[in-house]
N, C-alpha and C. Protein backbone atom coordinates (compact mmCIF):
# COMPACT_ATOMS: atom_id res chain seq x y z
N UNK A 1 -109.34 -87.51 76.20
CA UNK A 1 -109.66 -86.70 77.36
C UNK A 1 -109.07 -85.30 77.14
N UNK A 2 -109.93 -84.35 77.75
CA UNK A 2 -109.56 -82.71 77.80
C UNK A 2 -108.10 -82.83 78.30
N UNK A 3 -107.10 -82.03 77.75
CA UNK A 3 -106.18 -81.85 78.29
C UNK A 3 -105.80 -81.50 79.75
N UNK A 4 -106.87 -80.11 80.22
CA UNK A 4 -106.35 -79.41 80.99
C UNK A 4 -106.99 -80.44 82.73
N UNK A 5 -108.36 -81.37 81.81
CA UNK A 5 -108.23 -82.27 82.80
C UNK A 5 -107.21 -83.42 83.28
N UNK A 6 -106.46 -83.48 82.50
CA UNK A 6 -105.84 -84.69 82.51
C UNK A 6 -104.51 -84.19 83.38
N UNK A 7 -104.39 -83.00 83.25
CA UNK A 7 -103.36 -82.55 83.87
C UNK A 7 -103.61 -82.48 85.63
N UNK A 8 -105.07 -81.98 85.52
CA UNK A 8 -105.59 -82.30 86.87
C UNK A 8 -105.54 -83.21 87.36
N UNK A 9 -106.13 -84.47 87.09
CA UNK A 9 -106.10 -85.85 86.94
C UNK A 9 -104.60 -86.26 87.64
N UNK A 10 -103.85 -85.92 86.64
CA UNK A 10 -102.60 -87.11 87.01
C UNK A 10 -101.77 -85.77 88.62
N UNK A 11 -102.48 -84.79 88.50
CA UNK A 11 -101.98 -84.33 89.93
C UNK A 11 -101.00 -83.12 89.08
N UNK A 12 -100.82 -82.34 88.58
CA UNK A 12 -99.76 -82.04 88.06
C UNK A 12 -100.00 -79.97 88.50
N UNK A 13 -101.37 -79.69 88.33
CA UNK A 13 -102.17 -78.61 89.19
C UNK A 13 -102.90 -79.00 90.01
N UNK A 14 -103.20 -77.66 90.85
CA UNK A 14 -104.02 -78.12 92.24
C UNK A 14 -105.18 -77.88 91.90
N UNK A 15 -105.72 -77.25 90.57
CA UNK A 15 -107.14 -77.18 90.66
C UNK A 15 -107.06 -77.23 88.65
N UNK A 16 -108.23 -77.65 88.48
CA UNK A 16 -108.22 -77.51 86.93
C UNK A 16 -108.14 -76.48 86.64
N UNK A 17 -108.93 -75.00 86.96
CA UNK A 17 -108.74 -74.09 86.01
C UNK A 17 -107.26 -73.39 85.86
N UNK A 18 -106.42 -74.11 87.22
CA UNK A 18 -105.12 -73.49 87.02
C UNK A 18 -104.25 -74.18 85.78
N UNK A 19 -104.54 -75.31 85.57
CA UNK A 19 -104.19 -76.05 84.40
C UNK A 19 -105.03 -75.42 83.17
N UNK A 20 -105.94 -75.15 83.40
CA UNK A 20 -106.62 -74.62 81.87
C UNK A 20 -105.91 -73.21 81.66
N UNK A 21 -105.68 -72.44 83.02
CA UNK A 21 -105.23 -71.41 82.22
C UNK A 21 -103.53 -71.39 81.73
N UNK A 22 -102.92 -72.54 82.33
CA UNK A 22 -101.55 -72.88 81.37
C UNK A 22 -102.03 -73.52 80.24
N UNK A 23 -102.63 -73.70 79.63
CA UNK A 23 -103.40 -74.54 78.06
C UNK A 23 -103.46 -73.07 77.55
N UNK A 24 -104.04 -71.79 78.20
CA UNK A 24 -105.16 -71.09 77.77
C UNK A 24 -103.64 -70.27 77.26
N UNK A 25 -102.85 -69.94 78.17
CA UNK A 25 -101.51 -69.03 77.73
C UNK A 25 -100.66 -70.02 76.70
N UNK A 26 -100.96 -71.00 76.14
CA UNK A 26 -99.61 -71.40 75.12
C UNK A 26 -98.49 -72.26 75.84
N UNK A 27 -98.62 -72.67 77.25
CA UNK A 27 -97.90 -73.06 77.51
C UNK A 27 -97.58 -74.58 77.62
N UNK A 28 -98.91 -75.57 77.25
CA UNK A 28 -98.57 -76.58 77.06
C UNK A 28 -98.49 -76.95 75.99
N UNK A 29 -97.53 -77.87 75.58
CA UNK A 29 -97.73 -79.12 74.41
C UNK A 29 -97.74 -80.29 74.13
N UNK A 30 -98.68 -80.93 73.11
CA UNK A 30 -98.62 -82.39 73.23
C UNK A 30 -97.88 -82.68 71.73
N UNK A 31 -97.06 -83.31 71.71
CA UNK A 31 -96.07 -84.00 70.70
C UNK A 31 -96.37 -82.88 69.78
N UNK A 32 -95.04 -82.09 70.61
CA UNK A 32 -94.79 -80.68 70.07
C UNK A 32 -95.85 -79.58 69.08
N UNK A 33 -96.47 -80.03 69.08
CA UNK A 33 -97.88 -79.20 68.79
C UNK A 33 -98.51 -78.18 70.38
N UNK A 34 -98.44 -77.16 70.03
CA UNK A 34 -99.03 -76.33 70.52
C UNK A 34 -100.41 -76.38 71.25
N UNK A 35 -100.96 -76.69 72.31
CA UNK A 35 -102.45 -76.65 72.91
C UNK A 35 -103.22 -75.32 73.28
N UNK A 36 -103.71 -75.06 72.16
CA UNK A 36 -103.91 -73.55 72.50
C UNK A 36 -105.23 -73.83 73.14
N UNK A 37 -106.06 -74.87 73.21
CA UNK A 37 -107.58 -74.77 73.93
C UNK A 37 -107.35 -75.97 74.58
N UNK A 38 -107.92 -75.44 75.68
CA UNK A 38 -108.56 -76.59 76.82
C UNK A 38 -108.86 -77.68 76.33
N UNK A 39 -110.01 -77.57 75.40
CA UNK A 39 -110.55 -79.28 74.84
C UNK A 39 -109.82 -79.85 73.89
N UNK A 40 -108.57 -80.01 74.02
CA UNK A 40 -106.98 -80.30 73.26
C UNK A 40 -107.08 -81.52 73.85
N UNK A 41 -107.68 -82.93 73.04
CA UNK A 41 -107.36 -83.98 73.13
C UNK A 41 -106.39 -84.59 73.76
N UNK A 42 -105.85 -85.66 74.40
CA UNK A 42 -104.78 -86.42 74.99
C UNK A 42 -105.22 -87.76 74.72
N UNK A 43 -104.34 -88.34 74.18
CA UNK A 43 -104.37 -90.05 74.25
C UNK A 43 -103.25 -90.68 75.10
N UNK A 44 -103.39 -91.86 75.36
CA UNK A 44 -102.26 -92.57 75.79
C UNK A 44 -101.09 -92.42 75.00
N UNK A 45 -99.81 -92.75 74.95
CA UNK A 45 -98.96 -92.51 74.23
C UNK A 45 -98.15 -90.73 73.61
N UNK A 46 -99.19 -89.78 74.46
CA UNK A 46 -98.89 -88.69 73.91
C UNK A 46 -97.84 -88.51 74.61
N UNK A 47 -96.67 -87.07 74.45
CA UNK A 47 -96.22 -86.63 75.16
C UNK A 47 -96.37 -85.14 75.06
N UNK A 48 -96.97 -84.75 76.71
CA UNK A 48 -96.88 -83.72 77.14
C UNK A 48 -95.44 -82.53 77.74
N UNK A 49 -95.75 -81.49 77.27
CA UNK A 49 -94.47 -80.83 77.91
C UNK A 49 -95.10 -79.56 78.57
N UNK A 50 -95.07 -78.88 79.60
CA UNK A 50 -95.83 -78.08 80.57
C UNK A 50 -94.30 -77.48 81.49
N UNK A 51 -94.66 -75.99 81.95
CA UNK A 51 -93.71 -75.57 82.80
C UNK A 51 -94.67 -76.50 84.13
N UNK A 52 -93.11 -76.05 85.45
CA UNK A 52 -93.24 -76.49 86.90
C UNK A 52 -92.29 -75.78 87.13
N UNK A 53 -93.04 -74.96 87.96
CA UNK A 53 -92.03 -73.88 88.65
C UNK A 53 -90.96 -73.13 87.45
N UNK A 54 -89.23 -73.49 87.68
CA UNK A 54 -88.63 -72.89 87.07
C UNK A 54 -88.02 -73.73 85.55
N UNK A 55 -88.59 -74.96 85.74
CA UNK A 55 -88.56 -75.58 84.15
C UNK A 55 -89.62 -76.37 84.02
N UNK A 56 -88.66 -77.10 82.99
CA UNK A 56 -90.41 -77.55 82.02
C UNK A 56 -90.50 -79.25 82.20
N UNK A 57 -91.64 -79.81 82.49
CA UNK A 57 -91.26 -81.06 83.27
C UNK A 57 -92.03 -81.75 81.41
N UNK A 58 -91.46 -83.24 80.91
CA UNK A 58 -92.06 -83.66 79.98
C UNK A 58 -92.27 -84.85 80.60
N UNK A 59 -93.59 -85.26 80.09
CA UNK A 59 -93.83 -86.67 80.19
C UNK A 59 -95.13 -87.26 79.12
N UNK A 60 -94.79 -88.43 79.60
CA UNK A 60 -95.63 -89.45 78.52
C UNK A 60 -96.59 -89.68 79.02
N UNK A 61 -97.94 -89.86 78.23
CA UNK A 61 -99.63 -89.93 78.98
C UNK A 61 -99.54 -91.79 78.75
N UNK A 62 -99.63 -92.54 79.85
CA UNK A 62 -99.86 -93.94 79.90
C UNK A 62 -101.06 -94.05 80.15
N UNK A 63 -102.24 -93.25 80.67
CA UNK A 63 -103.73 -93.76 80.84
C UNK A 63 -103.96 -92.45 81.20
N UNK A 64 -105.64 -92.46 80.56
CA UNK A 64 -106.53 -91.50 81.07
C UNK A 64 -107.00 -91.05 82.60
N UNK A 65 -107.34 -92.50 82.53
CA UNK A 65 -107.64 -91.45 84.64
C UNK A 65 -109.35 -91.79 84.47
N UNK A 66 -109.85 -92.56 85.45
CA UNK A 66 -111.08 -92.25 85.59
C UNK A 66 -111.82 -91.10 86.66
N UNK A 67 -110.77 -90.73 87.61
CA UNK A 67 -111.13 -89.80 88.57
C UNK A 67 -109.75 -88.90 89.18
N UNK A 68 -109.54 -87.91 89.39
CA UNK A 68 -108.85 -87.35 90.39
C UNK A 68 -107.95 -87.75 91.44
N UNK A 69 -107.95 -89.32 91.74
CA UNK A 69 -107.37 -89.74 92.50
C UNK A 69 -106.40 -89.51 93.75
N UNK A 70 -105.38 -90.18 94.86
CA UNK A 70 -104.67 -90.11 95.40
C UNK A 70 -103.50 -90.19 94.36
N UNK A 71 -102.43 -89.58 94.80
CA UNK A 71 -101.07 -89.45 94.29
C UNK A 71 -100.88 -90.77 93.70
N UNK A 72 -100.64 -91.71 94.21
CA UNK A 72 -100.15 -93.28 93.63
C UNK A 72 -101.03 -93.19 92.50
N UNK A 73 -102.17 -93.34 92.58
CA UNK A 73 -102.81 -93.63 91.56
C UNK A 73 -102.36 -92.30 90.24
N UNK A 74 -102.54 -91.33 90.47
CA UNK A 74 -101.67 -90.18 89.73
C UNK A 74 -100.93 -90.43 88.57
N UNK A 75 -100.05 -90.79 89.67
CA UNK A 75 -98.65 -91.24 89.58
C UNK A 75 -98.22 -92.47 87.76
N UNK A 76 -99.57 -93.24 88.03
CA UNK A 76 -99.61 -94.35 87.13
C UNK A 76 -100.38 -93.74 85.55
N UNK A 77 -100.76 -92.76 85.83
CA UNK A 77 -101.16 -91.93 84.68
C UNK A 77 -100.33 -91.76 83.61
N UNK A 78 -98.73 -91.81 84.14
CA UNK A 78 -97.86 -91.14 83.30
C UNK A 78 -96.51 -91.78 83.71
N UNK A 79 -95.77 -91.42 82.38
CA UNK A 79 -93.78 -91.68 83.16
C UNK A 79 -93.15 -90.27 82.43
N UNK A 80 -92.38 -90.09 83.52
CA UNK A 80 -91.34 -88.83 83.73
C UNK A 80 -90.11 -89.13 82.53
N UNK A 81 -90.08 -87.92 81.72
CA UNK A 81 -88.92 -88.23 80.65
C UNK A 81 -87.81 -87.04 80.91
N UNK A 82 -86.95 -88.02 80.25
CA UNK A 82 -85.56 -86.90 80.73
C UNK A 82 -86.06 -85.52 79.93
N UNK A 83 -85.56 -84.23 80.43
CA UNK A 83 -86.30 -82.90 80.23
C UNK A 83 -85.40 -82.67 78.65
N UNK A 84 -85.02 -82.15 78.04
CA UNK A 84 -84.00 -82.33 77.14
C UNK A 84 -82.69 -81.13 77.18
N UNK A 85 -81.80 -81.29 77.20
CA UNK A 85 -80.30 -80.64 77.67
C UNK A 85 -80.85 -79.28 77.48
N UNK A 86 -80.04 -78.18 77.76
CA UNK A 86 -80.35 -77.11 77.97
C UNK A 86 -79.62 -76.60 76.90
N UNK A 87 -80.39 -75.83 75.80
CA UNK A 87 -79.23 -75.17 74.84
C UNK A 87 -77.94 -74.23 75.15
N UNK A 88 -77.03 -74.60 75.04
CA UNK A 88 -76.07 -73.77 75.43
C UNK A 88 -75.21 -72.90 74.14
N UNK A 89 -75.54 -71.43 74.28
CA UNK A 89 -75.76 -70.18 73.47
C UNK A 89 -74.01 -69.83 73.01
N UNK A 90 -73.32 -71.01 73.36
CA UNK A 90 -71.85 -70.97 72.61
C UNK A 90 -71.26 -72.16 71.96
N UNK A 91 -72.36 -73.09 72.07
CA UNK A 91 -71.85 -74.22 70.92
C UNK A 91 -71.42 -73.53 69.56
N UNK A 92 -70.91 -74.12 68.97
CA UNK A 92 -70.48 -74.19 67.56
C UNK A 92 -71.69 -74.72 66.92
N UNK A 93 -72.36 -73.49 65.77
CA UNK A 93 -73.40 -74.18 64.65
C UNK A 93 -73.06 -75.16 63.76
């Protein structure tokens, strides 16, 4: 499935093209690969990483979606992964 639908799909924008145009700017990725176009494949098992608001939410694609659904159903599209620590610019290399 199109990416920028799937993002629609599991609820994540309020309208697709607002999701296509985060695909369209570079801002999503699926297992760290870059989605530079809309028709950027998704399978089950992928993981997506996308901003929300002021960070970046990651999660795992568990099913395609046959429609747009209510939230619950959404919801079952995907599972929420821990975001990953925040680099902090005085560790020791």
């Amino acid at each position: 499935m199109r990416i920028d639908k799937w993002l629609w799909f599991a609820r994540f924008f309020k309208t697709r093209s607002l999701a296509a145009a985060q695909v369209a700017a570079g801002e999503v990725t699926v297992n760290e690969a870059v989605a530079a176009r809309t028709s950027f494949l998704v399978r089950p098992g992928d993981v997506v990483v996308f901003p929300a608001g002021k960070r970046r939410r990651r999660v795992t694609v568990l099913a395609l979606g046959e429609r747009r659904g209510p939230a619950p159903e959404a919801q079952a599209l995907y599972r929420e992964e821990e975001p990953p620590p925040p680099e902090d610019p005085f560790a020791p290399c």
